[in-house]
Protein backbone atom coordinates (compact mmCIF):
# COMPACT_ATOMS: atom_id res chain seq x y z
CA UNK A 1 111.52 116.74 123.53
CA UNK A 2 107.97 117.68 124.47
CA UNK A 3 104.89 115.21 123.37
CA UNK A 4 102.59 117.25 122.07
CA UNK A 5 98.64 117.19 122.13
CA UNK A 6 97.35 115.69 118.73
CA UNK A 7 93.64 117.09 117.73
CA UNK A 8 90.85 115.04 116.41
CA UNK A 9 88.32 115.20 113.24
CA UNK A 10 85.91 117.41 114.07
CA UNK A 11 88.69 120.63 115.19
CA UNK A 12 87.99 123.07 112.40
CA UNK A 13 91.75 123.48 112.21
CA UNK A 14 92.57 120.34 110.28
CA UNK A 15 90.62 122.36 107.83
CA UNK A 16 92.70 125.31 107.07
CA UNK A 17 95.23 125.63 105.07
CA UNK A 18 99.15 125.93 106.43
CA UNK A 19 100.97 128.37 105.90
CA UNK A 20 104.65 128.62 104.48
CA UNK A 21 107.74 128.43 107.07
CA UNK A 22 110.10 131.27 106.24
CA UNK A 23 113.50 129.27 107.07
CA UNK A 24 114.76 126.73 109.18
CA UNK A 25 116.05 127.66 112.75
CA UNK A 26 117.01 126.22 115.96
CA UNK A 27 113.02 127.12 117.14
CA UNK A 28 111.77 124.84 114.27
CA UNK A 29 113.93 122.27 114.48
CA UNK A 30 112.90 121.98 118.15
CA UNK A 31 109.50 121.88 116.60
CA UNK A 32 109.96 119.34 114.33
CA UNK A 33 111.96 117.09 117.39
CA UNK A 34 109.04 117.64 119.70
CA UNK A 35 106.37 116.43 116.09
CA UNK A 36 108.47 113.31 116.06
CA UNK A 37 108.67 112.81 119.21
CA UNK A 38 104.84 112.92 119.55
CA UNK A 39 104.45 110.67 116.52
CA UNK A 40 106.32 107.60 117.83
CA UNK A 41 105.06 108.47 121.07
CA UNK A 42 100.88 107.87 119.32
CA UNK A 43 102.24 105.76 117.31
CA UNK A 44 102.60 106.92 114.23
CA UNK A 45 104.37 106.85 110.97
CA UNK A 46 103.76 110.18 109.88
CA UNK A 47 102.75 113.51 111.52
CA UNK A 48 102.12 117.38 110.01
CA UNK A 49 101.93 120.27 112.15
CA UNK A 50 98.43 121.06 111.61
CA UNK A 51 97.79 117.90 113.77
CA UNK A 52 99.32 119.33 116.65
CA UNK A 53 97.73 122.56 116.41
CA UNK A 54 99.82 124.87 114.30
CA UNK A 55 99.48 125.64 110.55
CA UNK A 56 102.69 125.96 109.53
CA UNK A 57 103.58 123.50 106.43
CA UNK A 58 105.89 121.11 108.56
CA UNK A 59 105.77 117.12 108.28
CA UNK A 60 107.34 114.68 110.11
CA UNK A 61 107.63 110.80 108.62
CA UNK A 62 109.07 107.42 109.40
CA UNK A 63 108.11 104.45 107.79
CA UNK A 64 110.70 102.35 109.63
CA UNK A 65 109.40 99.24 110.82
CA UNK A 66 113.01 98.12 112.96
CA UNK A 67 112.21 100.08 116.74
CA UNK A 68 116.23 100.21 116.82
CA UNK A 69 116.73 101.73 113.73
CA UNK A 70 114.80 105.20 113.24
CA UNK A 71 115.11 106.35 109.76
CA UNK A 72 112.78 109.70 110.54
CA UNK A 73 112.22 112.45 107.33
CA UNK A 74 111.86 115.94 108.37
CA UNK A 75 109.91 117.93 105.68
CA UNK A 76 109.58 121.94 105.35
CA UNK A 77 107.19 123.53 102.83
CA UNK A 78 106.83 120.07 100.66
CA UNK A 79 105.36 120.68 97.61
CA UNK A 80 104.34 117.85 95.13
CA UNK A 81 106.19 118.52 92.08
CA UNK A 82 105.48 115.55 90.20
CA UNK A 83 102.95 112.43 90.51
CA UNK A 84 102.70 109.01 88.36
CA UNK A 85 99.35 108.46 86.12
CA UNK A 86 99.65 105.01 88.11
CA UNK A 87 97.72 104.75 90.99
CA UNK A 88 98.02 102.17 94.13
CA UNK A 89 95.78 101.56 97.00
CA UNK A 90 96.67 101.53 100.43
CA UNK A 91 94.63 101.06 104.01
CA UNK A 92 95.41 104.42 104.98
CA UNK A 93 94.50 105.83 109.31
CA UNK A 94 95.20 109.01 110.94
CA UNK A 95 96.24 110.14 113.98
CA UNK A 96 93.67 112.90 113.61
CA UNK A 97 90.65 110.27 112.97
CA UNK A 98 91.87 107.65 115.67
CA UNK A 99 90.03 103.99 115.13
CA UNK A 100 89.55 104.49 111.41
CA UNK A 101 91.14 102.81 108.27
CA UNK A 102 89.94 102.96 104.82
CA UNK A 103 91.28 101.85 101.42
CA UNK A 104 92.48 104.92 99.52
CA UNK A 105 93.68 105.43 95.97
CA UNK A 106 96.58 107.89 95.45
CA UNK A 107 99.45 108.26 92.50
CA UNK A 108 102.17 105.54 93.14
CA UNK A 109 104.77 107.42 92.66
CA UNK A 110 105.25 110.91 93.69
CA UNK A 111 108.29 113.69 93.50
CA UNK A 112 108.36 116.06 96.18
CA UNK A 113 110.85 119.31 97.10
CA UNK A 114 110.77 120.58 100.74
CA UNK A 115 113.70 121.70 102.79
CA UNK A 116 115.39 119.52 105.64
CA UNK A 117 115.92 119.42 108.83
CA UNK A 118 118.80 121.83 108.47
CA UNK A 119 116.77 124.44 105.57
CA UNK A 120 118.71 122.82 102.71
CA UNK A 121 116.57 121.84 99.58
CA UNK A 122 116.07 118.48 98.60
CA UNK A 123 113.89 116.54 96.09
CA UNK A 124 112.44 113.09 96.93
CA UNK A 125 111.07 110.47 94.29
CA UNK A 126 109.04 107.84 96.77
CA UNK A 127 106.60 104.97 95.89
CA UNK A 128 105.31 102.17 98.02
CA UNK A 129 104.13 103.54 101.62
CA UNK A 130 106.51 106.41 101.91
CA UNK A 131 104.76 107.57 98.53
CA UNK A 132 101.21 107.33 99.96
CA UNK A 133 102.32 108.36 103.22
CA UNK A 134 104.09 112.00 101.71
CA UNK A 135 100.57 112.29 100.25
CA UNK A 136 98.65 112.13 103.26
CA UNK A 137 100.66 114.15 105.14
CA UNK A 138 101.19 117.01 101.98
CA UNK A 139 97.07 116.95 102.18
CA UNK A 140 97.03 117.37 105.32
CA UNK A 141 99.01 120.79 104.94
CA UNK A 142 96.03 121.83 102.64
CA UNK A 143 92.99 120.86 104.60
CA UNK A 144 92.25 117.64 103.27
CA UNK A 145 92.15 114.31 105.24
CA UNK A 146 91.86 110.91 103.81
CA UNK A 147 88.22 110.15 104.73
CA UNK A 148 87.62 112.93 101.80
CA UNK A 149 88.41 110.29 99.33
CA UNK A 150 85.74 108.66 100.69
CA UNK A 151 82.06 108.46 99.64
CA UNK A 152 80.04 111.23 101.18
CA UNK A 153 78.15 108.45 103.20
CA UNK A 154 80.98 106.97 105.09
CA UNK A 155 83.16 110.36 105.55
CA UNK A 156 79.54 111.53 107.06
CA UNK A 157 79.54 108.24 109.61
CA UNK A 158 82.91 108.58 110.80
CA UNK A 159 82.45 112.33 111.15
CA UNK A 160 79.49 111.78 113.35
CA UNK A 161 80.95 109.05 115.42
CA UNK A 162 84.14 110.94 116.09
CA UNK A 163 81.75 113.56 117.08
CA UNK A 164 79.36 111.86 119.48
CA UNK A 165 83.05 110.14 121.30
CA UNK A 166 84.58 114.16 121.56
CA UNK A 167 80.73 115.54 123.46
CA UNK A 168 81.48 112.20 125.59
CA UNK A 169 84.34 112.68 126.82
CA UNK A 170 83.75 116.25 127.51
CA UNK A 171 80.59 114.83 129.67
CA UNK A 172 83.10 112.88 131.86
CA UNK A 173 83.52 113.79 135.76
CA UNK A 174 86.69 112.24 136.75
């Protein structure tokens, strides 16, 4: 398993929308090894394939707290099917935005259908974090990242910061 290179807020690319996988092979589940391998590697408890440079609609999750026991969710072409009227609020990062947490608001409960690791179809009801952490990852897959559900004035700050860090490090002569 390969780690792969995770981009950063501002790559226009975490802006487009993915695209749908066509079905499940051996290629794409190597994919989705190397995604999880990257995410624990970060750390991480959740990864889509955007942030590794490809729009396909791919996600990679696991909530697991236990190091021994991995309890990883491979997702292909989710799609939110249902979400609750009830709404939670969790301090929500990204692996995309590193150094940044904010409080967002989401559905608590969600349904989503996707295919596994092997191309069969499932359905998923979550709550709690793996609920909030599907819809992060689903938005993701459309373009949207978590500081959007943020007022215009602090998506704008973090934007600019993450910005002024990505020209420094380009200025470095090691």
């Amino acid at each position: 398993m390969a780690i792969k290179k995770i981009i950063t807020e501002p790559d226009p690319l975490l802006r487009k929308k993915s695209i749908s996988v066509d079905k499940v092979d051996r290629s794409l589940q190597k994919l989705m090894d190397d995604m999880i391998a990257t995410m624990y590697h970060a750390p991480g408890i959740g990864l889509a394939a955007v942030q590794i440079g490809l729009l396909k609609r791919i996600i990679v999750i696991d909530i697991s707290k236990d190091e021994n026991e991995k309890n990883p969710l491979f997702l292909v072409n989710p799609k939110k099917v249902w979400t609750s009227k009830e709404t939670s609020i969790y301090e929500e990062g990204c692996l995309s935005i590193p150094g940044y947490f904010a409080d967002v608001e989401r559905p608590s409960v969600c349904e989503v259908e996707y295919l596994d690791y092997f191309g069969k179809p499932q359905k998923i009801k979550t709550d709690g974090l793996l609920s909030t952490c599907l819809q992060h990852e689903i938005d993701h897959l459309d373009g949207t990242l978590f500081i959007d559900y943020l007022s215009k004035l602090k998506k704008d700050l973090i934007i600019k910061k993450l910005s002024k860090q990505k020209n420094l490090s380009k200025n470095l002569v090691l």
